[in-house]
PDB file of N, CA and C in Angstrom:
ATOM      1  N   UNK A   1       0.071 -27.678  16.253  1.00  0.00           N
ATOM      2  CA  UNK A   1      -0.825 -27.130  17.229  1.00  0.00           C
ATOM      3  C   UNK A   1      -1.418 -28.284  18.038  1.00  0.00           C
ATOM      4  N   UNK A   2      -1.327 -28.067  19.446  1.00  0.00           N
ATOM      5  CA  UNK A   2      -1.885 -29.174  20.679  1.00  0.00           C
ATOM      6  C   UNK A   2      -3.756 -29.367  20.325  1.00  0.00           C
ATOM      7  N   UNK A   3      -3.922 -30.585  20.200  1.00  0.00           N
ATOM      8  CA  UNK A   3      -5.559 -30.518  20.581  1.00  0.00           C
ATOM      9  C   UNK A   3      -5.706 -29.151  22.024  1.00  0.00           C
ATOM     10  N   UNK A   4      -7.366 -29.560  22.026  1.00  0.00           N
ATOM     11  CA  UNK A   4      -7.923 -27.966  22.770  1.00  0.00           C
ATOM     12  C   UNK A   4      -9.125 -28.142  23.502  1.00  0.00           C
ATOM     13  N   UNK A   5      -9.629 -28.037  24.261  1.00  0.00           N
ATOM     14  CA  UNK A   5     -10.881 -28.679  24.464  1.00  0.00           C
ATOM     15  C   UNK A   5     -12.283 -27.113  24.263  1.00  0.00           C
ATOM     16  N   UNK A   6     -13.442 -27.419  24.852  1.00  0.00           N
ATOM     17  CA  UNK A   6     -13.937 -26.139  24.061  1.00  0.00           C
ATOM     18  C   UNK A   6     -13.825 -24.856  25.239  1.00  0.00           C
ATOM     19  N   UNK A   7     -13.558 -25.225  26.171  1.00  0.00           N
ATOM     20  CA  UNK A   7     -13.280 -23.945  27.637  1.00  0.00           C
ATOM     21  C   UNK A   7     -12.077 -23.130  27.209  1.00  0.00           C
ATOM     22  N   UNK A   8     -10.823 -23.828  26.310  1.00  0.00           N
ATOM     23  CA  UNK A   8     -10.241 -22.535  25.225  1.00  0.00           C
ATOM     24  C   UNK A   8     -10.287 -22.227  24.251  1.00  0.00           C
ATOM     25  N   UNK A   9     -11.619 -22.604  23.790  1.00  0.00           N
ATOM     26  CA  UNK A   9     -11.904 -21.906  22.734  1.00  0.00           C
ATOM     27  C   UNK A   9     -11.785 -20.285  22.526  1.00  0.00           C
ATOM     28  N   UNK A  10     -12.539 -19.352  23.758  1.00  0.00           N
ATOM     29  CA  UNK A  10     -12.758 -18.060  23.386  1.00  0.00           C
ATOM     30  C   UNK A  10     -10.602 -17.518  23.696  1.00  0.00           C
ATOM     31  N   UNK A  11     -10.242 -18.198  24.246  1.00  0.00           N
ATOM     32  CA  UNK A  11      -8.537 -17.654  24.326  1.00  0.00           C
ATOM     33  C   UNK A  11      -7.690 -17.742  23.105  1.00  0.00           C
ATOM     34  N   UNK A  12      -8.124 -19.158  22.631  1.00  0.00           N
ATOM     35  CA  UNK A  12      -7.796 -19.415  21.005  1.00  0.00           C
ATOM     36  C   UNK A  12      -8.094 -18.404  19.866  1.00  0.00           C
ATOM     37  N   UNK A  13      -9.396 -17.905  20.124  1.00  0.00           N
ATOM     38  CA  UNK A  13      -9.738 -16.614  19.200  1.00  0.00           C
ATOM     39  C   UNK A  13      -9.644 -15.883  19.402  1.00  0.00           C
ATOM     40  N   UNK A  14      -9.237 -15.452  21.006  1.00  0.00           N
ATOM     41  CA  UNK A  14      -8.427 -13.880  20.871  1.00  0.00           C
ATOM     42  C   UNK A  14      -7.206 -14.071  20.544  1.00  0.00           C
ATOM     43  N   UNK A  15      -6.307 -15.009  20.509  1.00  0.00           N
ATOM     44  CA  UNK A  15      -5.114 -14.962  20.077  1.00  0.00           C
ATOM     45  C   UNK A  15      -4.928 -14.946  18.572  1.00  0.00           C
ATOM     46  N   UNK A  16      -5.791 -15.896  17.908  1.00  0.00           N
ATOM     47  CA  UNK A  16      -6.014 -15.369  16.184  1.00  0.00           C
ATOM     48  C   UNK A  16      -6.333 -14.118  16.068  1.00  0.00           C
ATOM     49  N   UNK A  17      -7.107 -13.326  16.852  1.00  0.00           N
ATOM     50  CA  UNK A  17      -7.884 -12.081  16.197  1.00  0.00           C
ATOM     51  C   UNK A  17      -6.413 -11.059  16.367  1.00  0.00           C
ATOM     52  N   UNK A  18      -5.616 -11.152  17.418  1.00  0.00           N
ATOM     53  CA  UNK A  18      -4.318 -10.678  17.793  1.00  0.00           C
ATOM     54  C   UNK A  18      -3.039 -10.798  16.609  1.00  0.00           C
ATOM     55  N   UNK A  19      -3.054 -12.339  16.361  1.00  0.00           N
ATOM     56  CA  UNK A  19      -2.216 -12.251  15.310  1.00  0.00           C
ATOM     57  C   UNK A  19      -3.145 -12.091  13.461  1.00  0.00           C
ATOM     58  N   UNK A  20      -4.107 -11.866  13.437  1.00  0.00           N
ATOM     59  CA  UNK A  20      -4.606 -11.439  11.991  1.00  0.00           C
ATOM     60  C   UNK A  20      -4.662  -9.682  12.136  1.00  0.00           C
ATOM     61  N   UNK A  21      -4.159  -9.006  13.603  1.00  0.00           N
ATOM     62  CA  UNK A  21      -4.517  -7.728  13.912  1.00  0.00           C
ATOM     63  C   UNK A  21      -2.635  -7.198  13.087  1.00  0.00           C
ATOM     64  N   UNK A  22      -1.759  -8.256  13.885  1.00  0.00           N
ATOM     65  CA  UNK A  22      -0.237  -7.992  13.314  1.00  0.00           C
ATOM     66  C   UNK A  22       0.164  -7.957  11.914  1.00  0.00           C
ATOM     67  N   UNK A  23      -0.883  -9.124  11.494  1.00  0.00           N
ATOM     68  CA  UNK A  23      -0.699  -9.201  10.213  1.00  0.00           C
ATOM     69  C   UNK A  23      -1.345  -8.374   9.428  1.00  0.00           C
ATOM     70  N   UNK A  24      -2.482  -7.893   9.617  1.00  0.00           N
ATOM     71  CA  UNK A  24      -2.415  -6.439   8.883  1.00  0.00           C
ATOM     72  C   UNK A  24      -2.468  -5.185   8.775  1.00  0.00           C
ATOM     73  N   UNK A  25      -1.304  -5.059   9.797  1.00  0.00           N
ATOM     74  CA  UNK A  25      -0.537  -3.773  10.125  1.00  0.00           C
ATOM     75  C   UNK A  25       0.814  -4.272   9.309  1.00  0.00           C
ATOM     76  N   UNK A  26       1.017  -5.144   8.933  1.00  0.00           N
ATOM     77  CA  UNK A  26       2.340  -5.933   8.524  1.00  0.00           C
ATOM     78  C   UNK A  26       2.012  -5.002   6.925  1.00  0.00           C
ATOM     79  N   UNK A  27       1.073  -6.002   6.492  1.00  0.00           N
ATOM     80  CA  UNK A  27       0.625  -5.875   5.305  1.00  0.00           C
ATOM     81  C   UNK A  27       0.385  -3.818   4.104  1.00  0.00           C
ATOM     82  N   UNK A  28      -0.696  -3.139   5.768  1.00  0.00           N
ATOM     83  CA  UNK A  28      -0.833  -2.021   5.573  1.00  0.00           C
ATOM     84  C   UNK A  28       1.049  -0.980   5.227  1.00  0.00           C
ATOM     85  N   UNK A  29       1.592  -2.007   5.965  1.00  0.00           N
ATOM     86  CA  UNK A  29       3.140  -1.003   6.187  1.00  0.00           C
ATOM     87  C   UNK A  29       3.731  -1.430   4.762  1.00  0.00           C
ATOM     88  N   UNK A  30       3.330  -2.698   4.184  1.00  0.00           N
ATOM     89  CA  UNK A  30       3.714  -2.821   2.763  1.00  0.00           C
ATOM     90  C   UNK A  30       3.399  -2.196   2.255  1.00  0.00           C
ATOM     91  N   UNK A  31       1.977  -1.518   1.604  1.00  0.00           N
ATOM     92  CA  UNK A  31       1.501  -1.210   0.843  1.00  0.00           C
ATOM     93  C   UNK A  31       0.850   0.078   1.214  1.00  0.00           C
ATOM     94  N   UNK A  32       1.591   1.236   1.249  1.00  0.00           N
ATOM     95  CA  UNK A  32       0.984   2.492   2.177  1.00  0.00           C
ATOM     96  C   UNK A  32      -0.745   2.582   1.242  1.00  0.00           C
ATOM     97  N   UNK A  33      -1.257   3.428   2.253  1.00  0.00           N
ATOM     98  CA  UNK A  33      -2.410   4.066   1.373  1.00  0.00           C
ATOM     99  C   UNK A  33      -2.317   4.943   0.746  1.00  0.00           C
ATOM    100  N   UNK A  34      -2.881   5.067  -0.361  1.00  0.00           N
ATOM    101  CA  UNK A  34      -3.284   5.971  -1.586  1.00  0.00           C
ATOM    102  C   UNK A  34      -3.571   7.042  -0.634  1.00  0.00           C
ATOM    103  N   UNK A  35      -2.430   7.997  -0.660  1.00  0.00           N
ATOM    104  CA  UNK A  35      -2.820   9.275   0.201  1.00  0.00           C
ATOM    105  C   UNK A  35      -2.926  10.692  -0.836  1.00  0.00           C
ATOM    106  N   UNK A  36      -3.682  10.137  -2.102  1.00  0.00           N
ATOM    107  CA  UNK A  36      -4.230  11.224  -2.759  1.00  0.00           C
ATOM    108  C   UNK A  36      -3.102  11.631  -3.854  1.00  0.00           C
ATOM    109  N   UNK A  37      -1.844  11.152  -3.965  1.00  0.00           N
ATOM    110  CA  UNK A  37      -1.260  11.289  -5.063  1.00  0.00           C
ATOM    111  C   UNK A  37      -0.959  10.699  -6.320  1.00  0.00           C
ATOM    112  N   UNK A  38      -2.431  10.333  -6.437  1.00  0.00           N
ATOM    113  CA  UNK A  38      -2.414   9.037  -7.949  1.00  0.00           C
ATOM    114  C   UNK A  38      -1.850   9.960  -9.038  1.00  0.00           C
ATOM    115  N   UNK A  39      -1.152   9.010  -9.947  1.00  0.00           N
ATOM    116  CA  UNK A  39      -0.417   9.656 -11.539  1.00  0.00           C
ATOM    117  C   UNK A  39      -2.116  10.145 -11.912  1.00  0.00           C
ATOM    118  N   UNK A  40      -3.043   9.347 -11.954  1.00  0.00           N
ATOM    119  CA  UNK A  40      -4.442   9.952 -12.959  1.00  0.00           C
ATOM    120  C   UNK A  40      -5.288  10.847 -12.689  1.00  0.00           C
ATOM    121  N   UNK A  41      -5.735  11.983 -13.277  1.00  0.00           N
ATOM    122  CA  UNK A  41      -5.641  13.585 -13.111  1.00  0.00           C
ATOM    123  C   UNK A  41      -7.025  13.228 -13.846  1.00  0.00           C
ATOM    124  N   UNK A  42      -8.354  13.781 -13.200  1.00  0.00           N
ATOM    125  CA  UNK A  42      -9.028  14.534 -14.096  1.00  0.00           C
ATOM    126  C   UNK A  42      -9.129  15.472 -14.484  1.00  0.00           C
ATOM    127  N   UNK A  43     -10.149  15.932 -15.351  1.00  0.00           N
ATOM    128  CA  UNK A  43      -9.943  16.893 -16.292  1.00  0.00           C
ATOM    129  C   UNK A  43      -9.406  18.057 -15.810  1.00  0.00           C
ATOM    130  N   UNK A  44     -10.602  18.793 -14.699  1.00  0.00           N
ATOM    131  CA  UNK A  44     -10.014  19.806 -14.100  1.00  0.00           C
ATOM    132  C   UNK A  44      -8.912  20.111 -13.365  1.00  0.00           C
ATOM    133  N   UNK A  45      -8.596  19.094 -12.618  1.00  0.00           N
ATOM    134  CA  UNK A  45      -7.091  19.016 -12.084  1.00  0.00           C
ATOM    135  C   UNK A  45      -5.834  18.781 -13.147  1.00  0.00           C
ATOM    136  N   UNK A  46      -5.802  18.308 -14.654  1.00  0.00           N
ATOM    137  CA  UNK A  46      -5.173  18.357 -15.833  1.00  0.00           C
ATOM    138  C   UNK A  46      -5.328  19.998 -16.144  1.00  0.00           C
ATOM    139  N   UNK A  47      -6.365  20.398 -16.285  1.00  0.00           N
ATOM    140  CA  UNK A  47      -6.372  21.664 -16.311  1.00  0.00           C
ATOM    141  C   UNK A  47      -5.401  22.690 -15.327  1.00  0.00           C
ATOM    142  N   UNK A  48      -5.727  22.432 -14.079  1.00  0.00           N
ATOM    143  CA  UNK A  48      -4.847  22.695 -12.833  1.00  0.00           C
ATOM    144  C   UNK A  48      -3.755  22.775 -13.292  1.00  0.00           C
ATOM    145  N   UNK A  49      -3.213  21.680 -13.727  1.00  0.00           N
ATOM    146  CA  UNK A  49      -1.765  20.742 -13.788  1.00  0.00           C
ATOM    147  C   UNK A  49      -1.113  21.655 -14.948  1.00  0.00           C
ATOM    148  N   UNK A  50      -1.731  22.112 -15.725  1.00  0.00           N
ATOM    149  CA  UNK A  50      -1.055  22.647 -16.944  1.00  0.00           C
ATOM    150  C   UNK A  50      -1.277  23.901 -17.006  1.00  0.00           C
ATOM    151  N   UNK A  51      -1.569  24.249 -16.195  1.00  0.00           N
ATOM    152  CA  UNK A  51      -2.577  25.939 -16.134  1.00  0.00           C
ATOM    153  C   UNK A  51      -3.324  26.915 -17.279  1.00  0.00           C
ATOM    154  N   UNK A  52      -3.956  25.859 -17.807  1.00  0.00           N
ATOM    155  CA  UNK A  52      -4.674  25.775 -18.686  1.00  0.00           C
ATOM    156  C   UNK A  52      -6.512  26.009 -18.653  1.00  0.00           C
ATOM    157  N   UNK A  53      -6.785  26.353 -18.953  1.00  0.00           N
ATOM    158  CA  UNK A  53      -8.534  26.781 -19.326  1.00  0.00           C
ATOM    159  C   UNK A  53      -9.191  25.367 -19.192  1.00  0.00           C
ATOM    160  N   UNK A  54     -10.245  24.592 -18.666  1.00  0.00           N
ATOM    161  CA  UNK A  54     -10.706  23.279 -19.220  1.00  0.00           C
ATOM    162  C   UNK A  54     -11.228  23.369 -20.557  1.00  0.00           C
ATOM    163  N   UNK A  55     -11.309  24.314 -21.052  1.00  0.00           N
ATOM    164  CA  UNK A  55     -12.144  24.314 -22.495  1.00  0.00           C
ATOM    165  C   UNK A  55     -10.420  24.358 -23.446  1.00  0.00           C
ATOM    166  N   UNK A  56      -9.807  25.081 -22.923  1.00  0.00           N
ATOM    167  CA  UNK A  56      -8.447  24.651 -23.338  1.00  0.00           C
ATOM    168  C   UNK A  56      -7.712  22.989 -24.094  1.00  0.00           C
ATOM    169  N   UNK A  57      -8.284  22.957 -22.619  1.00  0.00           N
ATOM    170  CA  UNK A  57      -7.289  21.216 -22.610  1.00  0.00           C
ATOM    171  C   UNK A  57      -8.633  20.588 -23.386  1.00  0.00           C
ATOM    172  N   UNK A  58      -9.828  20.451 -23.218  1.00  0.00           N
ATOM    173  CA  UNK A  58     -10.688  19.915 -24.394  1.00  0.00           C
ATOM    174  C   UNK A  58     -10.928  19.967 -25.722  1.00  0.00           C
ATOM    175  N   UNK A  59      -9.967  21.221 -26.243  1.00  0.00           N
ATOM    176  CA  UNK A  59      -9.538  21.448 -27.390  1.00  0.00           C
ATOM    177  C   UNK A  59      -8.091  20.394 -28.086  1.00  0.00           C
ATOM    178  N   UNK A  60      -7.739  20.838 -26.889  1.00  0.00           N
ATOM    179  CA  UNK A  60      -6.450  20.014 -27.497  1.00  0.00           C
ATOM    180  C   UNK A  60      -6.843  18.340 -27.725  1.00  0.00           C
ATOM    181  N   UNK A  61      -7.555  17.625 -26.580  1.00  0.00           N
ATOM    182  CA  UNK A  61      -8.220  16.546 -26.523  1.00  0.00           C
ATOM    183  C   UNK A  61      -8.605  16.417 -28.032  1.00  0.00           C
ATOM    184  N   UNK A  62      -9.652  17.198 -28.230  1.00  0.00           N
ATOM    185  CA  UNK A  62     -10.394  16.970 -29.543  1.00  0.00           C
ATOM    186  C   UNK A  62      -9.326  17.032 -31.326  1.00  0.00           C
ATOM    187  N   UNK A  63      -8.002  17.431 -30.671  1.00  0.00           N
ATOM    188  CA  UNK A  63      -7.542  17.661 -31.955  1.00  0.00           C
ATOM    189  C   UNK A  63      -6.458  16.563 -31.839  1.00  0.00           C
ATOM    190  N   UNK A  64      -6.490  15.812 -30.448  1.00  0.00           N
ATOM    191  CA  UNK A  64      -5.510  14.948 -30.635  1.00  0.00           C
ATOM    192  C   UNK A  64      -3.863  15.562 -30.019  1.00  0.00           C
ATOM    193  N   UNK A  65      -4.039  16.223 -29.171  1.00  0.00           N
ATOM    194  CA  UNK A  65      -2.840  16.769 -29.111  1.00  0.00           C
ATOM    195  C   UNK A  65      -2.420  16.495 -28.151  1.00  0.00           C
ATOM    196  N   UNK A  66      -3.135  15.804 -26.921  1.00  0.00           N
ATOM    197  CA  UNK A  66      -2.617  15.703 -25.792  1.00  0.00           C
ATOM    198  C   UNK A  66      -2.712  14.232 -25.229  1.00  0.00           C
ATOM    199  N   UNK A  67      -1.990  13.785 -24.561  1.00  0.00           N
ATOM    200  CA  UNK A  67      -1.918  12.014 -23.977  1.00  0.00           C
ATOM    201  C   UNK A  67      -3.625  11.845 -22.999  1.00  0.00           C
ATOM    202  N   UNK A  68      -4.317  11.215 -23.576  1.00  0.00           N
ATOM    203  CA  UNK A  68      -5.488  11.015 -22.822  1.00  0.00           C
ATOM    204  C   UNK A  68      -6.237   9.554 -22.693  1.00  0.00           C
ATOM    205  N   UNK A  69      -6.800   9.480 -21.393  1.00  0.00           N
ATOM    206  CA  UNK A  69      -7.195   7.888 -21.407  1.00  0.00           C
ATOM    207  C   UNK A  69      -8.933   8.140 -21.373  1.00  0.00           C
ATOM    208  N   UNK A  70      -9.331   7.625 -21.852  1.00  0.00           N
ATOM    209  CA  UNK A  70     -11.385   7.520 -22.043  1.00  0.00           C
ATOM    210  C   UNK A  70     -11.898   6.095 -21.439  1.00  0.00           C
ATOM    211  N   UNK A  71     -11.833   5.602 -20.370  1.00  0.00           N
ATOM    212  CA  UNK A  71     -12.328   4.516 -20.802  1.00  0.00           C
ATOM    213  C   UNK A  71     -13.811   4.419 -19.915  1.00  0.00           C
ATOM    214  N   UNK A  72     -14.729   4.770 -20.254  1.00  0.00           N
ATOM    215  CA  UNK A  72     -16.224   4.842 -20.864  1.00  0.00           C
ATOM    216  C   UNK A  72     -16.511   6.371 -21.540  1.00  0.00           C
ATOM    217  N   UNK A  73     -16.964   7.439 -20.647  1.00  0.00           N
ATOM    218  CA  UNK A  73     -17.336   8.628 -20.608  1.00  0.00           C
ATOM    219  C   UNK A  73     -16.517   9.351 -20.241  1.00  0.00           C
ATOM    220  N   UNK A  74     -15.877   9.537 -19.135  1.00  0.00           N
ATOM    221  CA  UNK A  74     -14.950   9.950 -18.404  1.00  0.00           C
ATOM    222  C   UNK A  74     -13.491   9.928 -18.809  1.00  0.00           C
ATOM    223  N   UNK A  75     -12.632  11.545 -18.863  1.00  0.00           N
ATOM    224  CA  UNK A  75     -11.373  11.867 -19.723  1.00  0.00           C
ATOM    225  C   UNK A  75     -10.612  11.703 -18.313  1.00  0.00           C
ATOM    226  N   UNK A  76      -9.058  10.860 -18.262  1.00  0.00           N
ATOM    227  CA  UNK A  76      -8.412  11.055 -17.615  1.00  0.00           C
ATOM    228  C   UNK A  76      -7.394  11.737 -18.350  1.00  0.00           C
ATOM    229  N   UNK A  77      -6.214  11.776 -17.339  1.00  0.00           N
ATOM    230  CA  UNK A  77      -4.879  12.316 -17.827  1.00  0.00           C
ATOM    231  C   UNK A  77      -3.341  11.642 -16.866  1.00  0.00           C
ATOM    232  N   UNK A  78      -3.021  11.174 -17.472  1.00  0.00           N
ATOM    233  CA  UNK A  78      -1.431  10.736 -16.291  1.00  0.00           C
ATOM    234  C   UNK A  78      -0.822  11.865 -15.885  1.00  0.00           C
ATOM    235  N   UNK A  79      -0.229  12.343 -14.776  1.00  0.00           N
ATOM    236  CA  UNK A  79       0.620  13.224 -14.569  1.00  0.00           C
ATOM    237  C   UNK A  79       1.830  13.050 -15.643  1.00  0.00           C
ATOM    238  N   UNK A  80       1.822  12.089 -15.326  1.00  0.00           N
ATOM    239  CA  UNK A  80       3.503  11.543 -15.967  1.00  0.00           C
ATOM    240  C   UNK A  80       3.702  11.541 -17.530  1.00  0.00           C
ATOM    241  N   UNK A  81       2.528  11.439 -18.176  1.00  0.00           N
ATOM    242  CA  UNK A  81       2.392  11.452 -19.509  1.00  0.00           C
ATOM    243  C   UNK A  81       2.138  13.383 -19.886  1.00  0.00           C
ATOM    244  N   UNK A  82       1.886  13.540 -18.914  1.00  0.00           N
ATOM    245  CA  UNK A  82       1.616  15.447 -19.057  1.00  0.00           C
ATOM    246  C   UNK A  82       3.182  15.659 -19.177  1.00  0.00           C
ATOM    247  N   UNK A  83       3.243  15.227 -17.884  1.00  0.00           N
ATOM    248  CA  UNK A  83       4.850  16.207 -17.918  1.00  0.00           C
ATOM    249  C   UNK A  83       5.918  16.118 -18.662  1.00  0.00           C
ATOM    250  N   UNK A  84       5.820  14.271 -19.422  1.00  0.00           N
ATOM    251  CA  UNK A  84       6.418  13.877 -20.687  1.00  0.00           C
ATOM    252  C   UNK A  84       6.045  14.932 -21.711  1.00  0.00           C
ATOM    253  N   UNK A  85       4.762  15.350 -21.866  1.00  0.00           N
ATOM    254  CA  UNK A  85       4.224  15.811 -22.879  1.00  0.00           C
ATOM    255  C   UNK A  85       4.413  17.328 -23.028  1.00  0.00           C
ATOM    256  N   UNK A  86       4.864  17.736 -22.320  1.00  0.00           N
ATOM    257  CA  UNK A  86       5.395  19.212 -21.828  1.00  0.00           C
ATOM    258  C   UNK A  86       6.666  19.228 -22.447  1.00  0.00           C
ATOM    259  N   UNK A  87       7.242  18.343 -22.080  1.00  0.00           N
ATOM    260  CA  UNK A  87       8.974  18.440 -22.112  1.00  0.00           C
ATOM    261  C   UNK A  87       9.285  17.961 -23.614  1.00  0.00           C
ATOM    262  N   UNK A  88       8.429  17.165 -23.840  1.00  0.00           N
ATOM    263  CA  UNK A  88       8.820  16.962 -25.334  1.00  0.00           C
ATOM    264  C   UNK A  88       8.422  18.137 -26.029  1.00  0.00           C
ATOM    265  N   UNK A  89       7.227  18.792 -25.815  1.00  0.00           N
ATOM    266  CA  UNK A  89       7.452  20.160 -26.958  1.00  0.00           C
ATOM    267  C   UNK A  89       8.273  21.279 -26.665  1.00  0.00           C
ATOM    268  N   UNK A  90       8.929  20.838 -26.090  1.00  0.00           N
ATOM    269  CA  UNK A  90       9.903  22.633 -25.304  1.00  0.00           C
ATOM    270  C   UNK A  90      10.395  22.914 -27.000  1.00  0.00           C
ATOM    271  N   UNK A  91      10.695  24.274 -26.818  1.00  0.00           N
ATOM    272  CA  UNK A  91      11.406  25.109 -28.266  1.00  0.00           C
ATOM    273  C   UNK A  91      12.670  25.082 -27.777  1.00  0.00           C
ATOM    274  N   UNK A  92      13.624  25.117 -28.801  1.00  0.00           N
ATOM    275  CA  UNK A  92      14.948  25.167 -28.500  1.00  0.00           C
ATOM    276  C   UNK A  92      15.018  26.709 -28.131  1.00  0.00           C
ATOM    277  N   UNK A  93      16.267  27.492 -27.948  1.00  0.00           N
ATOM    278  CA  UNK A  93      16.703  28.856 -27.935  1.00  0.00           C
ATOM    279  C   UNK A  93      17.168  28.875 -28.998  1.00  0.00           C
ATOM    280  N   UNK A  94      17.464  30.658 -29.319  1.00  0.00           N
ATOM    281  CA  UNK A  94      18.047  30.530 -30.733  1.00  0.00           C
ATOM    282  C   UNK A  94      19.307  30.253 -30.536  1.00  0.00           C
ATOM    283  N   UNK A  95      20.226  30.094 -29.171  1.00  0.00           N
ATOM    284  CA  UNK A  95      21.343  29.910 -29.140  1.00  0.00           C
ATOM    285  C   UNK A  95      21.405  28.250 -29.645  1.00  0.00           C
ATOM    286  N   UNK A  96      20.730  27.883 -29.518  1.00  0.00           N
ATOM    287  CA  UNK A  96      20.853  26.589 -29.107  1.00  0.00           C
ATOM    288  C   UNK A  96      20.628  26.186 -30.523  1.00  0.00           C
ATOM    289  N   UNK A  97      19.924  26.708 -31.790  1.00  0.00           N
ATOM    290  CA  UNK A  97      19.884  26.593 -32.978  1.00  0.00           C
ATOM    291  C   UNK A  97      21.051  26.927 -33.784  1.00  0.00           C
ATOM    292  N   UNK A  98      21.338  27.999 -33.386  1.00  0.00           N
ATOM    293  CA  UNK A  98      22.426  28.623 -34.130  1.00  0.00           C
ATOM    294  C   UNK A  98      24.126  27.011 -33.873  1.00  0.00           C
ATOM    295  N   UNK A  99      23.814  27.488 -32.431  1.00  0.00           N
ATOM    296  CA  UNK A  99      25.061  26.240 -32.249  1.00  0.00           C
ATOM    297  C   UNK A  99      24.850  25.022 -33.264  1.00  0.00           C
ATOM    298  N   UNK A 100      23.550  24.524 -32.884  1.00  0.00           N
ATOM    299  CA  UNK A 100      22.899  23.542 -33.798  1.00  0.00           C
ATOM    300  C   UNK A 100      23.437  23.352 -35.378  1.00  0.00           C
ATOM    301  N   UNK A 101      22.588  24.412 -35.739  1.00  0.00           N
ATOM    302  CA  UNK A 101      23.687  24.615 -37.088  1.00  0.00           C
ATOM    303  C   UNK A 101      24.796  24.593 -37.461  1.00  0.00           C
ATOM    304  N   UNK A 102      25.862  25.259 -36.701  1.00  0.00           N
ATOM    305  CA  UNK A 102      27.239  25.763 -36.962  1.00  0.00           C
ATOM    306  C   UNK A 102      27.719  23.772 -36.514  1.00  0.00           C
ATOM    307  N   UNK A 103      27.200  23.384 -35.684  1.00  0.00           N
ATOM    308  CA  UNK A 103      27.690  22.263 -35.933  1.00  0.00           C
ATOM    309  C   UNK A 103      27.738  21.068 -37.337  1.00  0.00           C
ATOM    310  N   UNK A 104      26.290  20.930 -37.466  1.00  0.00           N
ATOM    311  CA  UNK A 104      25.552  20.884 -38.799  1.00  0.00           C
ATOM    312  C   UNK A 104      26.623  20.918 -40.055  1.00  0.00           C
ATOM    313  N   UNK A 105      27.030  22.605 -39.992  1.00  0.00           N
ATOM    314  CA  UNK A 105      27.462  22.818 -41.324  1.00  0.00           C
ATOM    315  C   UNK A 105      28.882  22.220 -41.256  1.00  0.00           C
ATOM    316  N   UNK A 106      29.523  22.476 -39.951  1.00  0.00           N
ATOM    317  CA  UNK A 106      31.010  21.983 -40.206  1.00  0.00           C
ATOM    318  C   UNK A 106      31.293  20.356 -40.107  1.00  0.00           C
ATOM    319  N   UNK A 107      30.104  19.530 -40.413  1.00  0.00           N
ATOM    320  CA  UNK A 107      30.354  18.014 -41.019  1.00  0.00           C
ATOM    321  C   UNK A 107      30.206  17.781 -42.085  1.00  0.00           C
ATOM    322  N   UNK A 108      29.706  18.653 -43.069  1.00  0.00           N
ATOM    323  CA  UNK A 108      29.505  18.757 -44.390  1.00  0.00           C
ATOM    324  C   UNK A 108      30.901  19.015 -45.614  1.00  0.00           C
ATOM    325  N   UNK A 109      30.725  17.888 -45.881  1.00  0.00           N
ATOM    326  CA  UNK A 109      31.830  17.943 -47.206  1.00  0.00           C
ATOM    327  C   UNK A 109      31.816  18.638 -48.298  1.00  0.00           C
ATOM    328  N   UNK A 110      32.474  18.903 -48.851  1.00  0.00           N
ATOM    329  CA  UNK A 110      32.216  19.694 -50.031  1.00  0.00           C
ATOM    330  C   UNK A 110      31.847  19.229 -50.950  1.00  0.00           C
ATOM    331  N   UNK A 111      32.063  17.591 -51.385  1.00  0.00           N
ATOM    332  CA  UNK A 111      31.458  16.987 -52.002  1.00  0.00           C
ATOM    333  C   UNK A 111      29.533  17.051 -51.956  1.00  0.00           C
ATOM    334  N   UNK A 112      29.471  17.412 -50.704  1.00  0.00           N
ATOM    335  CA  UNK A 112      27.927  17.052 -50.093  1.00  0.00           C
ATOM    336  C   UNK A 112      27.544  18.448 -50.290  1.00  0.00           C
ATOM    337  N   UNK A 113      27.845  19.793 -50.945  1.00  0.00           N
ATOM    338  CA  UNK A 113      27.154  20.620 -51.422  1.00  0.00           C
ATOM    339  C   UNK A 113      27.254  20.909 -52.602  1.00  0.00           C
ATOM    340  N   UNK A 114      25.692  21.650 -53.001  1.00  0.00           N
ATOM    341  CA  UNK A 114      24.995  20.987 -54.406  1.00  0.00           C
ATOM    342  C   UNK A 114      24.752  23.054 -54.722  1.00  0.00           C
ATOM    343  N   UNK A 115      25.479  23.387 -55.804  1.00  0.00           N
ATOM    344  CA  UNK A 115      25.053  24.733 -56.620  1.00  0.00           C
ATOM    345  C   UNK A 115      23.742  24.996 -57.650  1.00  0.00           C
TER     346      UNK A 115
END
């Protein structure tokens, strides 16, 4: 950068204020804004999320049944740990048992059953 004397000074700082204006529009386009779809759910919106009662989901809280973060007073919930937590308890069908079985039994040796 050329020395400057002080009569461009105020041209010098509109041209910084110009390029710190590019740079964070640069920056903003990296990193969109939080437009309201955070993974962390409070209670009532966990409630929402699961269509569930809040006295519901505070039950389950209290018995340990559901993925939850505390950190002071305040219960969160991850989306992502819900919907994990959903999918891991699904019930099988009974088709899906029965197959289950019939597979089951036909690896079984005869040695490997007991009268």
């Amino acid at each position: 950068m050329e020395p400057f004397g002080f009569e461009k000074l105020p041209e010098i700082i509109r041209q910084l204020f110009e390029k710190v204006e590019r740079i964070e529009e640069m920056v903003s386009d990296l990193n969109p804004a939080d437009d309201g779809s955070s993974d962390l759910l409070t209670v009532k919106e966990a409630a929402d999320y699961l269509k569930v009662s809040v006295q519901s989901l505070y039950s389950k809280v209290s018995r340990m049944e559901i993925p939850v973060s505390k950190p002071g007073r305040r219960l969160y919930f991850s989306q992502s740990e819900l919907k994990n937590w959903v999918s891991a308890s699904r019930r099988k069908t009974a088709s899906e048992i029965i197959h289950e079985s019939q597979s089951k039994s036909n690896h079984l040796d005869k040695k490997d059953i007991f009268i």
